[in-house]
N, C-alpha and C. Protein backbone atom coordinates (compact mmCIF):
# COMPACT_ATOMS: atom_id res chain seq x y z
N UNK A 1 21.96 -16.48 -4.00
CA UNK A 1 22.97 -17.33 -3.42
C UNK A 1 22.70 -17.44 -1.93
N UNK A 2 22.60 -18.40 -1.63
CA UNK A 2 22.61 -18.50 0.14
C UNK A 2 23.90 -19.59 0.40
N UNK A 3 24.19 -18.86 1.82
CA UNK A 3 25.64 -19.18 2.42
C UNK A 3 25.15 -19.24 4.23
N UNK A 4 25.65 -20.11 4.59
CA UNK A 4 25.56 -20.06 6.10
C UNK A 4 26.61 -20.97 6.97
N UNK A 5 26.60 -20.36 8.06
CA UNK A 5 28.00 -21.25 8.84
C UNK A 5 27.62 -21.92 9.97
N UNK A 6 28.71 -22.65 10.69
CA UNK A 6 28.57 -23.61 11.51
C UNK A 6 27.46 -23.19 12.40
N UNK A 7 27.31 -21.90 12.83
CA UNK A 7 26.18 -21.65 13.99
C UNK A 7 24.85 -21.28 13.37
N UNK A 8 24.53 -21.23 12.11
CA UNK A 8 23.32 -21.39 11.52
C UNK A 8 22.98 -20.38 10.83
N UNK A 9 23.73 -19.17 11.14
CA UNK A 9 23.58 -18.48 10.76
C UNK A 9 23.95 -18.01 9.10
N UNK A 10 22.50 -17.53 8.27
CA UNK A 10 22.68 -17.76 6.91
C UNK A 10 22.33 -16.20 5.83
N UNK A 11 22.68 -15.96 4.66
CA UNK A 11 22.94 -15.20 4.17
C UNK A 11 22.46 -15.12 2.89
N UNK A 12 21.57 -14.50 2.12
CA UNK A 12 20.71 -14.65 1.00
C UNK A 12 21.11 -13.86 0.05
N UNK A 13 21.64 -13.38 -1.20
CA UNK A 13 22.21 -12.52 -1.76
C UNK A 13 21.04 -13.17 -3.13
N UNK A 14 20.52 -11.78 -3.56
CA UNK A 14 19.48 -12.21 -4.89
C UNK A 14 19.15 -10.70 -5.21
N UNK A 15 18.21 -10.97 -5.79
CA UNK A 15 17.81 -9.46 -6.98
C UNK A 15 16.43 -9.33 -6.22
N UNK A 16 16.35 -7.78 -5.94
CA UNK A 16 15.11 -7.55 -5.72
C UNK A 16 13.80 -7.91 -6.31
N UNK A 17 12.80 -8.61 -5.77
CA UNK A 17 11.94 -8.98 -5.89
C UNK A 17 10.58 -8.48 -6.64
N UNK A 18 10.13 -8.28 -7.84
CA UNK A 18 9.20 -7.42 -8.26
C UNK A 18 8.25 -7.42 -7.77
N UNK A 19 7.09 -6.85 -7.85
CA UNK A 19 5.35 -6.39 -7.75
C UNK A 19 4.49 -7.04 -8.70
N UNK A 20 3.51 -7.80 -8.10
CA UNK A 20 2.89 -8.37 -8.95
C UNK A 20 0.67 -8.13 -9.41
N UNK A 21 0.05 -8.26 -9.95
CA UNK A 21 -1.07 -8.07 -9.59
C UNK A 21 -1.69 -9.47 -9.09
N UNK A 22 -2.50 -9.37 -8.31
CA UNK A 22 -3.20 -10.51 -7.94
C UNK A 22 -4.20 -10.77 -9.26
N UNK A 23 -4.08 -12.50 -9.94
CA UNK A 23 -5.18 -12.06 -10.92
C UNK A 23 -6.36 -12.53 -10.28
N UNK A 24 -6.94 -12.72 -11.61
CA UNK A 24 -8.78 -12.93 -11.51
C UNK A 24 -9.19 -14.68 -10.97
N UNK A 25 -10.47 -14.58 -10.51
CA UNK A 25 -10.49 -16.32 -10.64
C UNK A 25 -9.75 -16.86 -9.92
N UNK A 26 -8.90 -16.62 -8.56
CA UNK A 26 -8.13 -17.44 -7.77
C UNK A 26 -8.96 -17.37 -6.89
N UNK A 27 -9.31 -18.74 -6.26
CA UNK A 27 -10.33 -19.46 -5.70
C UNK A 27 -9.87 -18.63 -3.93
N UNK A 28 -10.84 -17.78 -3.80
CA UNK A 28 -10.52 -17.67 -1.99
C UNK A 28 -10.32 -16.07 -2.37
N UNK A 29 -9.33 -15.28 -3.27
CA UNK A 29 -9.19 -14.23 -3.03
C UNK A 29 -9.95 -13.47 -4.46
N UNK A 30 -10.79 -13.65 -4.95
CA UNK A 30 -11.44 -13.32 -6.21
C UNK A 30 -11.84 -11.63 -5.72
N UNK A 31 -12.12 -11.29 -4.46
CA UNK A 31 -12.31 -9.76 -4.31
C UNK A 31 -11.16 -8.94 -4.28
N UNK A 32 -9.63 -9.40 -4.58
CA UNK A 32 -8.72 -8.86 -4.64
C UNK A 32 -8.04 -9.02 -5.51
N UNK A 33 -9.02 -9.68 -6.77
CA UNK A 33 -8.18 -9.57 -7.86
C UNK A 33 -7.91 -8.32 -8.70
N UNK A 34 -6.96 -7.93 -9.44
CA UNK A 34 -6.57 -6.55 -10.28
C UNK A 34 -5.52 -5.81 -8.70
N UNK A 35 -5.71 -6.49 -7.81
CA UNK A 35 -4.76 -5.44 -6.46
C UNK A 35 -3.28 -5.98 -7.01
N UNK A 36 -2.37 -5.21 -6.44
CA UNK A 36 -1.09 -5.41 -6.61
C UNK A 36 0.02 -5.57 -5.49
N UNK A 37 0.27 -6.76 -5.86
CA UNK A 37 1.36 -7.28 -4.10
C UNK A 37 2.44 -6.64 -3.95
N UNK A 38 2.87 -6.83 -2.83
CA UNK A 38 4.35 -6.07 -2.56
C UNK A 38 4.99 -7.05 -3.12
N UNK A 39 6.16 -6.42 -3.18
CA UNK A 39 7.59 -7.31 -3.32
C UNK A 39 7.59 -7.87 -2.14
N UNK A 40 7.76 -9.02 -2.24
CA UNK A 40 8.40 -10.44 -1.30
C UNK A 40 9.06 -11.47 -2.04
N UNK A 41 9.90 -12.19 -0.89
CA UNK A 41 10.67 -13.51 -1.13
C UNK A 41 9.80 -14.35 -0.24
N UNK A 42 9.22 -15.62 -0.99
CA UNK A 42 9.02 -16.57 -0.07
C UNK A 42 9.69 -17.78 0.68
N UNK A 43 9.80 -17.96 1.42
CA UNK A 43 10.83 -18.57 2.54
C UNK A 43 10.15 -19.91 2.93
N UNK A 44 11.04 -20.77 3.01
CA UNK A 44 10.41 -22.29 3.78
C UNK A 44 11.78 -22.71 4.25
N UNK A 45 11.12 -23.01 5.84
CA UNK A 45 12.06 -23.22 6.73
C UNK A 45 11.80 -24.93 7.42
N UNK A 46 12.61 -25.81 7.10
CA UNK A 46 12.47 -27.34 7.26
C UNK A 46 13.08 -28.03 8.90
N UNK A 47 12.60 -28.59 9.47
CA UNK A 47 13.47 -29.12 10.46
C UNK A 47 13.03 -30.79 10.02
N UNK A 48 13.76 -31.63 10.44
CA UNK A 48 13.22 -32.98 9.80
C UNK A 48 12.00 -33.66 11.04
N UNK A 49 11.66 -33.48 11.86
CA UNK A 49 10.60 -33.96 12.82
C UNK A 49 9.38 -33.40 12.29
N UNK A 50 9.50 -32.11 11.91
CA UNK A 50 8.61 -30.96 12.01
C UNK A 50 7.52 -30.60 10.74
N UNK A 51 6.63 -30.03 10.63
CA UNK A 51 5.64 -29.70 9.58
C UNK A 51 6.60 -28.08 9.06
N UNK A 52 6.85 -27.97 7.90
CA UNK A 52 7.88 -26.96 7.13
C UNK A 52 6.87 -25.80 7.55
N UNK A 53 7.50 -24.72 7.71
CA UNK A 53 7.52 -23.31 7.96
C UNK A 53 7.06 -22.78 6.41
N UNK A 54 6.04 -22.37 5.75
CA UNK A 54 6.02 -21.18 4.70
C UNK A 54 5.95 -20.10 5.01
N UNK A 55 6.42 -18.86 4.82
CA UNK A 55 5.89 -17.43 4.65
C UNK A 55 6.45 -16.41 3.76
N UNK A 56 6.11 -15.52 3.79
CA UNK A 56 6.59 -14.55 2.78
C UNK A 56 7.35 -13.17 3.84
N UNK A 57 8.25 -12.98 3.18
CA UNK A 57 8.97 -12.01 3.92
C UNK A 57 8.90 -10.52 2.84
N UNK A 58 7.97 -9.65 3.49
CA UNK A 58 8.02 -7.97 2.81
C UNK A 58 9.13 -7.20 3.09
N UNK A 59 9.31 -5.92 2.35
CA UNK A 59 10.13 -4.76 3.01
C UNK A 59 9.12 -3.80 3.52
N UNK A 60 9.33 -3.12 4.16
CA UNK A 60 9.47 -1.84 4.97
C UNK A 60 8.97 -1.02 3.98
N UNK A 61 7.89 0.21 4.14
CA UNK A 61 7.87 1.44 2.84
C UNK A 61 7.32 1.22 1.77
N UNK A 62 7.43 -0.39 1.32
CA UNK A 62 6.88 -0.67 -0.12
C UNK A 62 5.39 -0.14 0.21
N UNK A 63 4.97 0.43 -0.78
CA UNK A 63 3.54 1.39 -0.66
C UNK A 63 2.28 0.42 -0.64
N UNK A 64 2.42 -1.00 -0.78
CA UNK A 64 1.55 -1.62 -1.72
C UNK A 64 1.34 -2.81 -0.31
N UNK A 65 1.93 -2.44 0.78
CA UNK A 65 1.97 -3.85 2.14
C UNK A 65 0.33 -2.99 2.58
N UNK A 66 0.37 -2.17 2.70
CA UNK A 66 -1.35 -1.76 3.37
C UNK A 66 -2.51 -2.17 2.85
N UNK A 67 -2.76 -2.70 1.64
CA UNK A 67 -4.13 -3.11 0.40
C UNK A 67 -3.74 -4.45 0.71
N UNK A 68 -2.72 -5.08 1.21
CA UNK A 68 -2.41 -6.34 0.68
C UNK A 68 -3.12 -7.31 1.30
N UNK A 69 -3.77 -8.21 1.28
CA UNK A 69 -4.36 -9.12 1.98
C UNK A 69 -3.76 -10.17 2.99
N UNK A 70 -2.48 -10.33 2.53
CA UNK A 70 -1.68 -10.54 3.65
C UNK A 70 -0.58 -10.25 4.37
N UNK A 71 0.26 -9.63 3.60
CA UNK A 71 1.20 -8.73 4.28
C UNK A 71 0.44 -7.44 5.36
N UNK A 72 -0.66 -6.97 4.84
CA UNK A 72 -0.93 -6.08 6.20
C UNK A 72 -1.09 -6.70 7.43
N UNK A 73 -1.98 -7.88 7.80
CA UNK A 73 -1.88 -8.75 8.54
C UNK A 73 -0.45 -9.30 9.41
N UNK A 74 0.21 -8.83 8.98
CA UNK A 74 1.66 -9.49 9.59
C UNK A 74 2.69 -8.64 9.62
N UNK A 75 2.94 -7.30 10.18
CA UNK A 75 3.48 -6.48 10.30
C UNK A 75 5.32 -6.94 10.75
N UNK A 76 5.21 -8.06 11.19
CA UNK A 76 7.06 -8.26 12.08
C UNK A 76 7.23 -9.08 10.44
N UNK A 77 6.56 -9.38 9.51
CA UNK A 77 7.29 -9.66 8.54
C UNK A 77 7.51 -9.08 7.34
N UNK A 78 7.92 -7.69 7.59
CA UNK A 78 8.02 -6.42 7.18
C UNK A 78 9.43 -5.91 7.48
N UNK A 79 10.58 -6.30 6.59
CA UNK A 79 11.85 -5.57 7.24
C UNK A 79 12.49 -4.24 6.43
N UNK A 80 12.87 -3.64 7.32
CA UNK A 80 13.73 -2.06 6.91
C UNK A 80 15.19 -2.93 6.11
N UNK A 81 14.96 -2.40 5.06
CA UNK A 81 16.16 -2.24 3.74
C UNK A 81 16.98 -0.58 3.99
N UNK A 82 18.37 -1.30 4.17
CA UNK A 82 19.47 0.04 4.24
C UNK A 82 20.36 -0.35 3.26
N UNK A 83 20.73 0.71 2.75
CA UNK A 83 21.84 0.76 1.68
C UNK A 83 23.10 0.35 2.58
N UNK A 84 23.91 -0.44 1.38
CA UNK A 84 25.17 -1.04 1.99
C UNK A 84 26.21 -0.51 0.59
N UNK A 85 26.70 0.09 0.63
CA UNK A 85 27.42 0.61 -0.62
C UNK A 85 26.35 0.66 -1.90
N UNK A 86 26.30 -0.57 -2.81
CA UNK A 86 25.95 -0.90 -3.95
C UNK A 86 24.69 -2.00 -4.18
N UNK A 87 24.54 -2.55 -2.82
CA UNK A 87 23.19 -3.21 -1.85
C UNK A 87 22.71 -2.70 -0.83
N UNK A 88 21.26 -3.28 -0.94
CA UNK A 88 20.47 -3.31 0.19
C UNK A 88 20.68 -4.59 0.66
N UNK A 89 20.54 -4.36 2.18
CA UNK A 89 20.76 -5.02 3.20
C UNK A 89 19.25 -4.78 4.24
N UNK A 90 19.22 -6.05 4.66
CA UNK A 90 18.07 -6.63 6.24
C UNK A 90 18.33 -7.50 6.56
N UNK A 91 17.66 -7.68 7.63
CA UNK A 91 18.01 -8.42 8.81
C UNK A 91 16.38 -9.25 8.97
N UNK A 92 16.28 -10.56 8.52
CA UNK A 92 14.88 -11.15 9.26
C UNK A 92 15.88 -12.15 9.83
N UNK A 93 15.23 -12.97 11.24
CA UNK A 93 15.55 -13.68 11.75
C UNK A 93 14.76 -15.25 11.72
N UNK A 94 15.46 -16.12 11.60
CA UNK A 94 14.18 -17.30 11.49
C UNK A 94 14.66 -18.72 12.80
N UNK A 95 13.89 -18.81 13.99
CA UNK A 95 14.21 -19.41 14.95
C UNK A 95 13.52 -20.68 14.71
N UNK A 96 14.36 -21.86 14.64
CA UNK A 96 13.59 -23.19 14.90
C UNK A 96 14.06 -24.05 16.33
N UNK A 97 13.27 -23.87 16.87
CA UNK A 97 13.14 -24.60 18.09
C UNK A 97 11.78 -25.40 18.27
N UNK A 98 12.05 -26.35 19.58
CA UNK A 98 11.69 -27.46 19.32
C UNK A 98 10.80 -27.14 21.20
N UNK A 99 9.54 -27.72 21.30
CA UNK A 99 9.03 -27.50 22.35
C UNK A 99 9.46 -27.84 23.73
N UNK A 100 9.06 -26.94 24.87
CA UNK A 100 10.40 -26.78 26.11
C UNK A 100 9.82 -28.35 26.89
């Protein structure tokens, strides 16, 4: 479920994300096939002038961000998960601005 208010600020409520293996035969990463990805959500962020934002957002700890071919590469998109009663909870931030 995503929810967000007048100042942009928005709110993602979903089920943790499983682990997957990279398979065989995908054109570009064929030396990392049989490896196994972290859990991520992938994210696309739109402004209407603009070319859309993709990326993938990791957690924190998952054992499997260091082998990964691209999550190691990108360490700030790596967030710490804290228990909130009966959820986990993080904090990524996503800024669209427009050149000064």
């Amino acid at each position: 479920m995503l929810s967000t208010d007048e100042r942009g600020h928005y709110e993602i409520e979903t089920v943790m994300p499983g682990r997957y293996g990279i398979p065989p035969g995908l054109p570009g990463l064929e030396r990392f096939a049989g490896q196994t990805r972290p859990a991520h959500i992938h994210f696309r962020a739109m402004e209407s002038l603009h070319v859309p934002l993709t990326t993938q957002l990791y957690f924190k700890d998952d054992p499997f961000i260091g082998n990964d071919p691209f999550a190691s590469s990108k360490p700030s998109l790596a967030i710490k998960l804290k228990q909130d009663g009966k959820h986990l909870k993080g904090t990524f931030d996503i800024v669209l601005a427009t050149g000064t």
